[in-house]
Each structure stands twice: as structure tokens, then as C-alpha cells.
Protein backbone atom coordinates (compact mmCIF):
# COMPACT_ATOMS: atom_id res chain seq x y z
CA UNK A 1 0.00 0.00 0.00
CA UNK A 2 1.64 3.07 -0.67
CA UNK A 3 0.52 6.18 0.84
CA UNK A 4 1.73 7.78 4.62
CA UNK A 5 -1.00 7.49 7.25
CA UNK A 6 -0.13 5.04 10.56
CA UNK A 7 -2.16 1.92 10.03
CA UNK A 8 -1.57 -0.16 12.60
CA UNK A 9 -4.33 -2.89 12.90
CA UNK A 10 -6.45 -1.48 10.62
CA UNK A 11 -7.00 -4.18 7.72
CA UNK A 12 -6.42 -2.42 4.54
CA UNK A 13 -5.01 -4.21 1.79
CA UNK A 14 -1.42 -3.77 0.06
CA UNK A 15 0.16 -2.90 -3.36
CA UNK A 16 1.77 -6.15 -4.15
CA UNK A 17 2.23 -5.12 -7.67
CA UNK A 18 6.25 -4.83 -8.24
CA UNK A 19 6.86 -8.38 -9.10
CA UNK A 20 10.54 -7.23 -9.09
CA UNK A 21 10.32 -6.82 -5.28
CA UNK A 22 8.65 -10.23 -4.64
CA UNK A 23 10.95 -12.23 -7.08
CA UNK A 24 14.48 -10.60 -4.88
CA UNK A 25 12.58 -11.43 -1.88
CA UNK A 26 12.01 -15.06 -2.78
CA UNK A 27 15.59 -15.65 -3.63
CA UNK A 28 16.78 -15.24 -0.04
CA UNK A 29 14.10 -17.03 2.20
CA UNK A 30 14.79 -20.39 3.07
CA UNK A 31 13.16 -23.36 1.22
CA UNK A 32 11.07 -25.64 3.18
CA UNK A 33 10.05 -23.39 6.35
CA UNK A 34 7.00 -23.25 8.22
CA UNK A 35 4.82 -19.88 7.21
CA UNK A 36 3.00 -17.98 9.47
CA UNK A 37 1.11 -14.35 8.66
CA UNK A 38 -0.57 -12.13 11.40
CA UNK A 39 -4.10 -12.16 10.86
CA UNK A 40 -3.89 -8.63 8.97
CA UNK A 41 -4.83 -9.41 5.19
CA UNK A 42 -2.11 -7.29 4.04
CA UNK A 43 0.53 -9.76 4.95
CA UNK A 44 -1.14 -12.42 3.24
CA UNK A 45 -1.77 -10.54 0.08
CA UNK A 46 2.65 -10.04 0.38
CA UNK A 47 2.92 -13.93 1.08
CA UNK A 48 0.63 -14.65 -1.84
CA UNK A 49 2.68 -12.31 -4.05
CA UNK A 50 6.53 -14.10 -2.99
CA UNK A 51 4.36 -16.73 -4.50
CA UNK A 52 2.95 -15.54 -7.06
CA UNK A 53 6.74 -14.65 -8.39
CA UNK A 54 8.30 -18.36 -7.87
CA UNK A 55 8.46 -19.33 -4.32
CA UNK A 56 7.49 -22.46 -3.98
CA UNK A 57 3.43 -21.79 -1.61
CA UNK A 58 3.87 -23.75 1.32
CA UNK A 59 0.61 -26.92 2.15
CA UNK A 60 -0.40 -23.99 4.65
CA UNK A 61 0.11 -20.39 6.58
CA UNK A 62 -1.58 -20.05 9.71
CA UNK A 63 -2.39 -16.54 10.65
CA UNK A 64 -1.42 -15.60 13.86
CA UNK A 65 -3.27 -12.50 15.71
CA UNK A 66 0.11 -12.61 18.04
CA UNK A 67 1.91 -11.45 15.33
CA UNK A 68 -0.34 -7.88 14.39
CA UNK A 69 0.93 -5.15 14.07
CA UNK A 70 0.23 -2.38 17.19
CA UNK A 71 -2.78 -1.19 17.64
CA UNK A 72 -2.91 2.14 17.11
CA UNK A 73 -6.20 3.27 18.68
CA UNK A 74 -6.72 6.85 18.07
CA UNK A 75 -3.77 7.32 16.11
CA UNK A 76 -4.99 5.03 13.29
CA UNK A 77 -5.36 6.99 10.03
CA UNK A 78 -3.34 9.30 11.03
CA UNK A 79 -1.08 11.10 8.31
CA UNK A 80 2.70 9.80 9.22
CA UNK A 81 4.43 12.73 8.88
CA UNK A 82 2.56 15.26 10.91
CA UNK A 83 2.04 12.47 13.65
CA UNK A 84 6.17 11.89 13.74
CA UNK A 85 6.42 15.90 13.89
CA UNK A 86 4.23 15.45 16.60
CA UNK A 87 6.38 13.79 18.87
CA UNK A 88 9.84 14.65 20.42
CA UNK A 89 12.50 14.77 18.31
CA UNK A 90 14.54 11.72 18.17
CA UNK A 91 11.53 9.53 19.51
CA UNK A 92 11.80 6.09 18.03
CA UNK A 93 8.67 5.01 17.77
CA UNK A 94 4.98 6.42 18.57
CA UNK A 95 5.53 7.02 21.94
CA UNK A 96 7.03 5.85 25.20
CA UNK A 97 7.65 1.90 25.32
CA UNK A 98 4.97 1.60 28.27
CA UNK A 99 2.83 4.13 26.88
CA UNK A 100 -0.39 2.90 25.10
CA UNK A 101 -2.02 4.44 22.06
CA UNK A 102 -5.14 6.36 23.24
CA UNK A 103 -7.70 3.17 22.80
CA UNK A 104 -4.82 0.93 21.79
CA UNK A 105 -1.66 -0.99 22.92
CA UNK A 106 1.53 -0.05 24.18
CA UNK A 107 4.61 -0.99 22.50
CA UNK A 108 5.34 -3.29 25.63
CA UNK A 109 2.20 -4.42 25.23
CA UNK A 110 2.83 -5.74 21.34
CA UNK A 111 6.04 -7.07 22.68
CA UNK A 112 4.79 -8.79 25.62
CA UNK A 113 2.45 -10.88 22.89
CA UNK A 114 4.81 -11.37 19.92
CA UNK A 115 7.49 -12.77 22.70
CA UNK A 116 4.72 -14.99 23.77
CA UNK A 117 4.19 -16.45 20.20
CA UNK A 118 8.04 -16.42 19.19
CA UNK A 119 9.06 -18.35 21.89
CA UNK A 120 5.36 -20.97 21.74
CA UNK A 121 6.39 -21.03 17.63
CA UNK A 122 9.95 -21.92 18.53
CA UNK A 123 9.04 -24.62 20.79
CA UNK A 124 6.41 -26.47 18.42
CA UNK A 125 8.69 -26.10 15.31
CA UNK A 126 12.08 -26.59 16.88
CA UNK A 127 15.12 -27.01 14.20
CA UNK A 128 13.33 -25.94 11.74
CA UNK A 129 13.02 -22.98 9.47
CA UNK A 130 10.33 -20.57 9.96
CA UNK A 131 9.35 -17.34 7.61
CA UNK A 132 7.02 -15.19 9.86
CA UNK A 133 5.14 -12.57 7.16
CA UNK A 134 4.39 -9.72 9.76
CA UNK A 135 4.88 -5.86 10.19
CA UNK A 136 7.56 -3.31 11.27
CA UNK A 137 6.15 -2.87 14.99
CA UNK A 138 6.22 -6.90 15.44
CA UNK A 139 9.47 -7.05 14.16
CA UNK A 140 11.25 -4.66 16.35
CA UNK A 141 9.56 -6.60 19.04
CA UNK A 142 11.44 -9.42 17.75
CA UNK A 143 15.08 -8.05 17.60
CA UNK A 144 14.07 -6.66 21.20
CA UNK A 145 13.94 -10.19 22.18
CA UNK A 146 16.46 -10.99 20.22
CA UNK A 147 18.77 -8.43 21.63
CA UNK A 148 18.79 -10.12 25.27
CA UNK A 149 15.38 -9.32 26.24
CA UNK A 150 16.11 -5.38 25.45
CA UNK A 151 12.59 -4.24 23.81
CA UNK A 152 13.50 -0.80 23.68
CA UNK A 153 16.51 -1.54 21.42
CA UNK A 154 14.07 -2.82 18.93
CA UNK A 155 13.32 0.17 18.24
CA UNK A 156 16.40 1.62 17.06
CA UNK A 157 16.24 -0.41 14.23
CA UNK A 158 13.91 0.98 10.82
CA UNK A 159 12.24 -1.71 9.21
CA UNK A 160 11.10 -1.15 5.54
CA UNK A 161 8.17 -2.42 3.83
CA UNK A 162 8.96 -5.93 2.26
CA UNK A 163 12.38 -6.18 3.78
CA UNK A 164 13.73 -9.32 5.40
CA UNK A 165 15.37 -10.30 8.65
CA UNK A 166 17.12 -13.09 9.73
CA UNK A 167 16.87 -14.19 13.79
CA UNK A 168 18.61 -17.22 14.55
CA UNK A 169 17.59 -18.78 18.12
CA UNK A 170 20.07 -21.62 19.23
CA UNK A 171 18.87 -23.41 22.33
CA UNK A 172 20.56 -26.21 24.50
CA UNK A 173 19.73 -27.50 28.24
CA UNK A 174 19.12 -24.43 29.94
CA UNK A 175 20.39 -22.09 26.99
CA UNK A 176 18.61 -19.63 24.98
CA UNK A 177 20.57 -17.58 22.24
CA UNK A 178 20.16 -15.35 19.23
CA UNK A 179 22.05 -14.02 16.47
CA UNK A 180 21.13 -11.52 14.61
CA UNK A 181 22.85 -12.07 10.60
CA UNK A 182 20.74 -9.98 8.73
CA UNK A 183 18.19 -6.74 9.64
CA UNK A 184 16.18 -4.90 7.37
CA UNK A 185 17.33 -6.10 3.78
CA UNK A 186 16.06 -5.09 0.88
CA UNK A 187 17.45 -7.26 -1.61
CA UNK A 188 16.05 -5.24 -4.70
CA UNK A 189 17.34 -2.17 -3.44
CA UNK A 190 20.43 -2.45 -6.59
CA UNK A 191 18.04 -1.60 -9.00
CA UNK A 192 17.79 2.31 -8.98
CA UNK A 193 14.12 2.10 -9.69
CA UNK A 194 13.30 1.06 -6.46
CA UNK A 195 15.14 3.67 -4.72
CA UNK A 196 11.70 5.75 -3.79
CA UNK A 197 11.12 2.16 -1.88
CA UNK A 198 13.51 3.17 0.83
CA UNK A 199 11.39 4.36 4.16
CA UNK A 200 12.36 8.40 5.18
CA UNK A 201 13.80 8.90 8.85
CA UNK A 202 11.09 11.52 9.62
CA UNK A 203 8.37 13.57 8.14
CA UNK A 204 11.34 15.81 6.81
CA UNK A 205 10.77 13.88 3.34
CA UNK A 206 7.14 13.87 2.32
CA UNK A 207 7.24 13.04 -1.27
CA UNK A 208 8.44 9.22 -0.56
CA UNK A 209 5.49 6.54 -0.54
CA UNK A 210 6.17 3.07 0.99
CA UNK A 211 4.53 0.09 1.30
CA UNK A 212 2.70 -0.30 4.56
């Protein structure tokens, strides 16, 4: 979907139309994983398009409400870059970590739940690959967990629209590790007509769309 308002869990659908985008993406997920979505139609409309361009479709992708994106509340709708300008500068993300969206969730709160389903998804599919199709607020949750139980350093990280990362969990008898080998790649970022792809810092750029 390209446009610039703050959807959070509202279920609008996506632009899935760059077949260029989908094909890249395809040619560095693993083969053979176990697919899960959130239960937001726009990430099954992007799984359907990796498809759609040559991935092999998986026998099935359960959707996972665990996995949604933040809910927003209040702020849903709201056009991006006035509601960054909004805020104080430097802010990482919509607000305080324990602070929630007026009618919504907290950014602890969305971590609090996708740690919950990481770590119940890890146990039932242990060993094996997984390729979560989910949103930028779910996956800074996930490199907060990823970063020693740190959510707040999630957020550090930007997350672009159909980019990929990699979290590797290694456990043993009383161990629990992650590395972290790749964050935010956009492996069709070479070709120069995707550069209006690439997600703006702030609201100081407001002629670049991106995929939400």
C-alpha cells in the first residue's frame, strides 16, 4: 500500500504489484520453512505475491493475531508525517515503550504478545526454518527479544516495507541464544528504480510513498 497514514491494525489491503520486489525477496528465504502471517490481510496478500513470483506456496500459513501489528487506537489513520512531527524529536517510535495508544496498545504491550508467540512457535517447530510474514512494529519486538530481552533496542532499528530479517535462536539444556545475521534487507534495493522504496527517517521527506 503506498501512501503515509499510521495503520496499525487497521486491515487495509497492500500494493503487491512490483513483481521485481517479490521475485528478490524469494531468492533469499529459506526453502522448506514453516509460514505464518498475522491475521492482517495485508501480509497475506505479500505472502501470496513471494508466490505468485516463484516461491514455492507452502501446504499452509496459519495466521497468527500474536503477530499484528500495534494497535494504534486513536492514532490510526493518522497522516505519518505530521504524527512523527508530533512527537519529540529523536523519539523512536509512537511514543514511550509503556505508553499505550489512546484506545490501543503499548509498544510493551505488542512485545509482551509477539514474545509470547516467538518463543510458543519456537518450541512447536524446533530445528526448523520458519518465515514469519508480519509488520515493522512486530518485528522490532522481535530483535528486542532478540537483543537479550532489550525491547527498547528494537526500536532503534527501521524496518522497511517488504524487507527481510534473519533471527537465529540456538537453544541447548538451559540455553537460549540469538544471532542476529541480517536486519532490514532489501534485496532489490540495486536496482535504482526502487530507490523511492527506501522508508524516510522523519516527516522531513514527504514526497516518498512506501509500502505499509
Amino acid at each position: 500500500m503506498v501512501g503515509t497514514a499510521r495503520y496499525g491494525q487497521k486491515d487495509l489491503g497492500c500494493d503487491t504489484s512490483d513483481r521485481v520486489v517479490f521475485e528478490a525477496v524469494g531468492k533469499i528465504l529459506p526453502r522448506n520453512a514453516v509460514w505464518y502471517a498475522s491475521n492482517l490481510k495485508r501480509t497475506h496478500q505479500t505472502a501470496d505475491a513471494i508466490w505468485a513470483a516463484g516461491f514455492p506456496k507452502p501446504e499452509k500459513m496459519p495466521h497468527e493475531a500474536a503477530l499484528a501489528e500495534q494497535h494504534l487506537g486513536e492514532w490510526q489513520g493518522m497522516n505519518r508525517a505530521a504524527f512523527i512531527a508530533s512527537r519529540p524529536i529523536g523519539s523512536h517510535w509512537f511514543a514511550d515503550i509503556d505508553e499505550p495508544a489512546p484506545g490501543g496498545e503499548s509498544f510493551m504491550d505488542l512485545y509482551n504478545r509477539v514474545r509470547g508467540a516467538i518463543e510458543r512457535i519456537n518450541a512447536e517447530h524446533a530445528g526448523k526454518d520458519i518465515i514469519a510474514v508480519a509488520h515493522g512494529g512486530t518485528i522490532k519486538a522481535a530483535i528486542g527479544l532478540a537483543l537479550a530481552n532489550q525491547p527498547e533496542q528494537g526500536l532503534a532499528f527501521d524496518i522497511d516495507n517488504c524487507s527481510v530479517t534473519r533471527l537465529d535462536h540456538f537453544a541447548s539444556a538451559g540455553q537460549s541464544r540469538w544471532r542476529l545475521p541480517m536486519v532490514n534487507q532489501q534485496p532489490w534495493i540495486a536496482d535504482a528504480s526502487h530507490n523511492a522504496m527506501h522508508q524516510p527517517a522523519g516527516p522531513e521527506i514527504a514526497s516518498a510513498g512506501k509500502l505499509a
